[in-house]
C-alpha atoms as a PDB file:
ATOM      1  CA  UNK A   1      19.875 191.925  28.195  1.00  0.00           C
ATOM      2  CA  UNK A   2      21.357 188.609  28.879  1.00  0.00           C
ATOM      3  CA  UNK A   3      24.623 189.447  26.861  1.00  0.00           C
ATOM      4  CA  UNK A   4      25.040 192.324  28.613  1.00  0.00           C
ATOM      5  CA  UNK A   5      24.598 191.167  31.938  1.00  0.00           C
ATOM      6  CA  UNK A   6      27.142 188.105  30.837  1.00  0.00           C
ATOM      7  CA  UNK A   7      29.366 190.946  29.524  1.00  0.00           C
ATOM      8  CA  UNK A   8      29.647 193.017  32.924  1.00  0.00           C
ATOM      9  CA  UNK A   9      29.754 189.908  34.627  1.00  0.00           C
ATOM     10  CA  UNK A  10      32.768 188.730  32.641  1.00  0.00           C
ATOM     11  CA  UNK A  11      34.770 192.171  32.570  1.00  0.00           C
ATOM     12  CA  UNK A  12      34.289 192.133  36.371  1.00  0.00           C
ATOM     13  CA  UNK A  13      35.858 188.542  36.874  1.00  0.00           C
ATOM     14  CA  UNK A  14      38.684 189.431  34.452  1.00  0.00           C
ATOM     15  CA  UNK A  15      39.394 192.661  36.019  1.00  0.00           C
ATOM     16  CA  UNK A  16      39.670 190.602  39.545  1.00  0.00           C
ATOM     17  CA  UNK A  17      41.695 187.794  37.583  1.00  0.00           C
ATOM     18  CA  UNK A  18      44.003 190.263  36.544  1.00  0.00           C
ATOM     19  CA  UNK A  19      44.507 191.909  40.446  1.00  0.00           C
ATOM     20  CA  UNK A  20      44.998 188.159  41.550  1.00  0.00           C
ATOM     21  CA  UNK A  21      47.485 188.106  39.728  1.00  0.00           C
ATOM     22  CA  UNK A  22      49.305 191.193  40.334  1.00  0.00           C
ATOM     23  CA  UNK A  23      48.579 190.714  44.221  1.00  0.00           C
ATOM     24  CA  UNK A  24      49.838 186.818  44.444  1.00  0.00           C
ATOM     25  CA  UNK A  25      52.740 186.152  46.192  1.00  0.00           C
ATOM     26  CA  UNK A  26      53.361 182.726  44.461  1.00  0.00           C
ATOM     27  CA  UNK A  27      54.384 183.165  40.741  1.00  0.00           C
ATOM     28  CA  UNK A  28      52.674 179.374  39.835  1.00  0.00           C
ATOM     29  CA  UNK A  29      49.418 180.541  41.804  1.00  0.00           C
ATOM     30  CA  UNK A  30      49.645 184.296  39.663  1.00  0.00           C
ATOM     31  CA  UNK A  31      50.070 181.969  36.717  1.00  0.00           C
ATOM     32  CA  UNK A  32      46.947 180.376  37.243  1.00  0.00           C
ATOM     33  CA  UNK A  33      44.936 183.938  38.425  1.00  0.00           C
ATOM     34  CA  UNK A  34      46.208 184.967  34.250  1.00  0.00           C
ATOM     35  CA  UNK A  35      44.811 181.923  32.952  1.00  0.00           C
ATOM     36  CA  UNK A  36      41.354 182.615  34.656  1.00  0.00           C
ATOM     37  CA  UNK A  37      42.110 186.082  33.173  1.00  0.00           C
ATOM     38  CA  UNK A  38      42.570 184.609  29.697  1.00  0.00           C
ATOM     39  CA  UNK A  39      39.645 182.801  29.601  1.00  0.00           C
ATOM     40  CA  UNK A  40      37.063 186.015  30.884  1.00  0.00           C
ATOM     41  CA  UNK A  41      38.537 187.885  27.876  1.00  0.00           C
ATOM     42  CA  UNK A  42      37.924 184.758  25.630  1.00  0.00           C
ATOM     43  CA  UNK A  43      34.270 184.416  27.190  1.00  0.00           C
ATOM     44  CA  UNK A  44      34.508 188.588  26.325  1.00  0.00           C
ATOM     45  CA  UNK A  45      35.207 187.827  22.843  1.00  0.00           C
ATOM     46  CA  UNK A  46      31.942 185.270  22.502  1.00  0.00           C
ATOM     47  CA  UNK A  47      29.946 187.917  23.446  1.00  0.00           C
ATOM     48  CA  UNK A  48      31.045 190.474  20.329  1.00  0.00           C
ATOM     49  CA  UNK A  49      30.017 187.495  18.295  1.00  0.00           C
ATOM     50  CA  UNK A  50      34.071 186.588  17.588  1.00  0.00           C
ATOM     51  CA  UNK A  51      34.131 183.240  18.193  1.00  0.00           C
ATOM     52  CA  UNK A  52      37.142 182.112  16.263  1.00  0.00           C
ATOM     53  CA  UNK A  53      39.188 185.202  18.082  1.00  0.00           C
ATOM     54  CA  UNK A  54      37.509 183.457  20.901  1.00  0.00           C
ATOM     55  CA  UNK A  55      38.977 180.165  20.250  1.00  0.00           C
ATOM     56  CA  UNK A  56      42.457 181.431  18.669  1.00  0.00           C
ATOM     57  CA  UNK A  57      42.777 183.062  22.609  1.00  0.00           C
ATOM     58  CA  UNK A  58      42.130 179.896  24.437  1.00  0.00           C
ATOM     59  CA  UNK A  59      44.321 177.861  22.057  1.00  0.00           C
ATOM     60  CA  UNK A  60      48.083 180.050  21.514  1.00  0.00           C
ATOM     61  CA  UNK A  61      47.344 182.341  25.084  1.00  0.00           C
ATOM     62  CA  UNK A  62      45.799 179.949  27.688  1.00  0.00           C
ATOM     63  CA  UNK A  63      47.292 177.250  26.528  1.00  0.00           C
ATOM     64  CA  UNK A  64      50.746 177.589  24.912  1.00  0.00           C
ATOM     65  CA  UNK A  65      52.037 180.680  26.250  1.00  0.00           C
ATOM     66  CA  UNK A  66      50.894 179.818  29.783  1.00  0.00           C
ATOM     67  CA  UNK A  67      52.758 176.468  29.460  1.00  0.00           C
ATOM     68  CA  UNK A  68      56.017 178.286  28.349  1.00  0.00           C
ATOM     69  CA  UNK A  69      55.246 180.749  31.190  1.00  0.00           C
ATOM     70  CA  UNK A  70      55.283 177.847  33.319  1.00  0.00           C
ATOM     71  CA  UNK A  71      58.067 176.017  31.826  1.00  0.00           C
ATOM     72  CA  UNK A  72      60.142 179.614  32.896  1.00  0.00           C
ATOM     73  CA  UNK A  73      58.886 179.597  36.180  1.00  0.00           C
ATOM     74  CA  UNK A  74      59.497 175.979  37.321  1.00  0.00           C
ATOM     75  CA  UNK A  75      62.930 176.301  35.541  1.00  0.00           C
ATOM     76  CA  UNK A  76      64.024 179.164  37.118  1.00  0.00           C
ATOM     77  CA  UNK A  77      62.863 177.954  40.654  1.00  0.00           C
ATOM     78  CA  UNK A  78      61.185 180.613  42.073  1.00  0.00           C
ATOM     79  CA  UNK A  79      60.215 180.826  45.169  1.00  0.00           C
ATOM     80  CA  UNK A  80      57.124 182.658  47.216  1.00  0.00           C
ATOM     81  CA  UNK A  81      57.731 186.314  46.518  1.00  0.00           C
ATOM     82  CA  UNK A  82      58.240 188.572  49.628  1.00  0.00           C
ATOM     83  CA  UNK A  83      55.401 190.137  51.085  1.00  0.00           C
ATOM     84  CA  UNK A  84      54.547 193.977  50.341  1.00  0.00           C
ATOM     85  CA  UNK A  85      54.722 195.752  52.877  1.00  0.00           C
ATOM     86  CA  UNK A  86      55.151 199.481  52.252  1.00  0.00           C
ATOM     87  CA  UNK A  87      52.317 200.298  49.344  1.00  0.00           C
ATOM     88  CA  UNK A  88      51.611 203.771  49.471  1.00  0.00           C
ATOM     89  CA  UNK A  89      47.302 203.596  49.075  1.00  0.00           C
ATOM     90  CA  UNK A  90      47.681 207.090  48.648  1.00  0.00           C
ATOM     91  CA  UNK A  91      49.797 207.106  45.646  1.00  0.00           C
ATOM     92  CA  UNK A  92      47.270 203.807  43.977  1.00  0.00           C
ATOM     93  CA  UNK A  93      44.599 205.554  44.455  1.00  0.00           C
ATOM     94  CA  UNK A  94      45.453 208.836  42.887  1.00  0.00           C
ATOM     95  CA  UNK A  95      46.674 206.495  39.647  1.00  0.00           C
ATOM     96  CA  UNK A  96      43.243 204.283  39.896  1.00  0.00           C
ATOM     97  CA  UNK A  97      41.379 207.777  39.874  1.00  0.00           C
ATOM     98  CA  UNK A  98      43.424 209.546  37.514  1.00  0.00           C
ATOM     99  CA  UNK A  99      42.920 206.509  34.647  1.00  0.00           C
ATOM    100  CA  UNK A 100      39.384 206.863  35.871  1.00  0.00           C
ATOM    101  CA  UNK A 101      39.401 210.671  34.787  1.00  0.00           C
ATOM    102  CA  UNK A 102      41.613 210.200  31.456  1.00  0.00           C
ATOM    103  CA  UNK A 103      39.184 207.694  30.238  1.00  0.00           C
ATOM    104  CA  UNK A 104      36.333 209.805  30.824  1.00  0.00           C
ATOM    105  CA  UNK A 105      38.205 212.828  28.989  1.00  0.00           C
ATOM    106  CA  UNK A 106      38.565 210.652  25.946  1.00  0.00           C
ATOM    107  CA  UNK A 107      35.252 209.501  26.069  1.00  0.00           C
ATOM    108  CA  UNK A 108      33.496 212.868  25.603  1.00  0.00           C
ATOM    109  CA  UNK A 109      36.445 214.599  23.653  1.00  0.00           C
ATOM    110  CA  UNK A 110      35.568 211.129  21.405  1.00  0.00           C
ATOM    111  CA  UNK A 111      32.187 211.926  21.273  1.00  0.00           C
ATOM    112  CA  UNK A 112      32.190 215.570  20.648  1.00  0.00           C
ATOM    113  CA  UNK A 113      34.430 215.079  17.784  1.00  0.00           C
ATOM    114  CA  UNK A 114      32.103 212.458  16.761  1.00  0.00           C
ATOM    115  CA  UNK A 115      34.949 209.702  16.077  1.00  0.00           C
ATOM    116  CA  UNK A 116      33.476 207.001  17.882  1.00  0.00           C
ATOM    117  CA  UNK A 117      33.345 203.695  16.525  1.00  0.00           C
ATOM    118  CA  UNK A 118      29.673 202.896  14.448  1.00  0.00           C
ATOM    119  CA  UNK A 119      27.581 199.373  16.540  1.00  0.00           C
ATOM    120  CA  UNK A 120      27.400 196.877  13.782  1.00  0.00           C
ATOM    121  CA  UNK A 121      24.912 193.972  13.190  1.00  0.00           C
ATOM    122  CA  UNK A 122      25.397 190.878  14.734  1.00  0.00           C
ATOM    123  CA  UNK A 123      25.168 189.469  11.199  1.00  0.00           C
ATOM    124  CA  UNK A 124      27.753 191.851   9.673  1.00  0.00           C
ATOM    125  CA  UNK A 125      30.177 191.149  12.940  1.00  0.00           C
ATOM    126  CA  UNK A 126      29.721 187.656  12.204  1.00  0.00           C
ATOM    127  CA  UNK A 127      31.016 187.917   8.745  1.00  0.00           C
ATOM    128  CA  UNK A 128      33.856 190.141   9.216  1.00  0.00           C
ATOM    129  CA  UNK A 129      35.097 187.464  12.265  1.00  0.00           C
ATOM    130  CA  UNK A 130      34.825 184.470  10.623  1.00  0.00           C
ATOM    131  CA  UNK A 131      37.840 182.269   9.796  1.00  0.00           C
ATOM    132  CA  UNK A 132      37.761 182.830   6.577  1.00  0.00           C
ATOM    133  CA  UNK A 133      37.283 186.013   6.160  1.00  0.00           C
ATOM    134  CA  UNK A 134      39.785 186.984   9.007  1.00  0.00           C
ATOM    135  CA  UNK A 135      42.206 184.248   6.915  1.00  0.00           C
ATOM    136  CA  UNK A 136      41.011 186.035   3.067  1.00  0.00           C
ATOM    137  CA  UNK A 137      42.725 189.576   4.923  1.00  0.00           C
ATOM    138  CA  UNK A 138      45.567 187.976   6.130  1.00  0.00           C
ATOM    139  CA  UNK A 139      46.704 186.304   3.301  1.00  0.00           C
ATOM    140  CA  UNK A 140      45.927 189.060   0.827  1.00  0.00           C
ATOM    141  CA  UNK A 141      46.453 192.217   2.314  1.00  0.00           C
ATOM    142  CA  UNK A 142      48.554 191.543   5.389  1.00  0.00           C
ATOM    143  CA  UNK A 143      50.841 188.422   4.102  1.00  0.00           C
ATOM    144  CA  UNK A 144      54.089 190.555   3.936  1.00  0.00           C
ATOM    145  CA  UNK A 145      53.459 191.405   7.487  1.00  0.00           C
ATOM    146  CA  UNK A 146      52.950 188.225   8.214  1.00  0.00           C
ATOM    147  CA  UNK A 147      55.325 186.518   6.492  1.00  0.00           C
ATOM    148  CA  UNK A 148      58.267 189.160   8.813  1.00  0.00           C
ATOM    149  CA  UNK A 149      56.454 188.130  11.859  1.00  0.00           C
ATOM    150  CA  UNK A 150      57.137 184.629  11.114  1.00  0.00           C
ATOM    151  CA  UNK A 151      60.892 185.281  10.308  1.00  0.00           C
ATOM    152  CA  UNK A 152      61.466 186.944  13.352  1.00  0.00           C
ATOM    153  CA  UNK A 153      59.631 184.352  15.673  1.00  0.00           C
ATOM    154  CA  UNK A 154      61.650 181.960  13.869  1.00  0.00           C
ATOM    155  CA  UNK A 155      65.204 183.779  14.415  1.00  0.00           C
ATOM    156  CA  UNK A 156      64.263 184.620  18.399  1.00  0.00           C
ATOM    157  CA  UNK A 157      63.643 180.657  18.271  1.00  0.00           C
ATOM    158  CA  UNK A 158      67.142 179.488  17.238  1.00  0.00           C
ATOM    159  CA  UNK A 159      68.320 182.421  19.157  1.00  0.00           C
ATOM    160  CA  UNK A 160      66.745 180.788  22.462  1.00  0.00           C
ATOM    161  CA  UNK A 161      67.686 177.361  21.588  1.00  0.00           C
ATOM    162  CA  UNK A 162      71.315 178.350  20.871  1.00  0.00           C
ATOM    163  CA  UNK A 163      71.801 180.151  24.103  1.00  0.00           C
ATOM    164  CA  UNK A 164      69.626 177.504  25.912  1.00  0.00           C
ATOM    165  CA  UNK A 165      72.241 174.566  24.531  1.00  0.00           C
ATOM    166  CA  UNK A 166      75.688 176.837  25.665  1.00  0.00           C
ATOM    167  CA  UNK A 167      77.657 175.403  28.594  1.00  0.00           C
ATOM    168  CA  UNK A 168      78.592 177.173  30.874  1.00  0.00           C
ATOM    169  CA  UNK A 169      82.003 177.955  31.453  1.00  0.00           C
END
């Protein structure tokens, strides 16, 4: 009962985090609202029993893209955003409610075609999100994958640095 209540009280944090963010007017202060964010969804993962996904989202998402976020945003200067004034309620609304609906709709087509996902032990999901099993998959069966992923990080890398270093004419 605990987990759940931890669970709920986490999603609802996040799901604030996240309009903080969208609603801020500063981009360093919406910075900060996603790092809250990022750290309910870690505090998520604990509670599924995935600890090192857990730790792997606090690490490379709260901590070294937020810094590059904020590198960009101090670099580029920006200032406080100007304030909204026009939102048509009307037209949020109808898009809040409408998500509302679809996700229902999937919900009970999901269950009627009986396609939703099996629970699992606690002991099994420990297993399965361990470090070395996730590691075991990765290097077997996904290492081609992988091994792209890294080539193209690597070649948007130079790619930054070399238009980074141009001068300008």
């Amino acid at each position: 009962m605990a987990a759940q209540i931890l669970f709920f009280l986490l999603a609802t944090v996040a799901i604030a985090a996240g309009l903080g963010m969208l609603l801020s007017r500063n981009p360093v202060g919406s910075a900060l609202w996603l790092v809250l964010n990022l750290f309910c969804i870690a505090g998520l993962y604990l509670t599924l029993n995935a600890e090192f996904i857990a730790v792997v989202q606090i690490l490379v998402y709260a901590g070294a893209i937020m810094v590059l976020f904020l590198f960009v945003i101090m670099l580029l200067n920006l200032d406080v955003l100007p304030e909204i004034k026009d939102i048509e309620w009307k037209k949020v609304f109808g898009f809040t409610l409408g998500m509302g609906v679809l996700g229902l709709l999937s919900f009970v087509v999901a269950s009627s075609l009986d396609i939703l996902p099996n629970e699992i032990s606690a002991r099994r999901a420990a297993e399965v999100g361990s470090a070395t099993s996730l590691g075991e998959v990765l290097f077997t069966q996904y290492a081609l994958p992988l091994e792209v992923i890294g080539i193209l990080l690597l070649a948007a890398t130079i790619g930054a640095v070399m238009l980074a270093k141009r001068k300008p004419v």
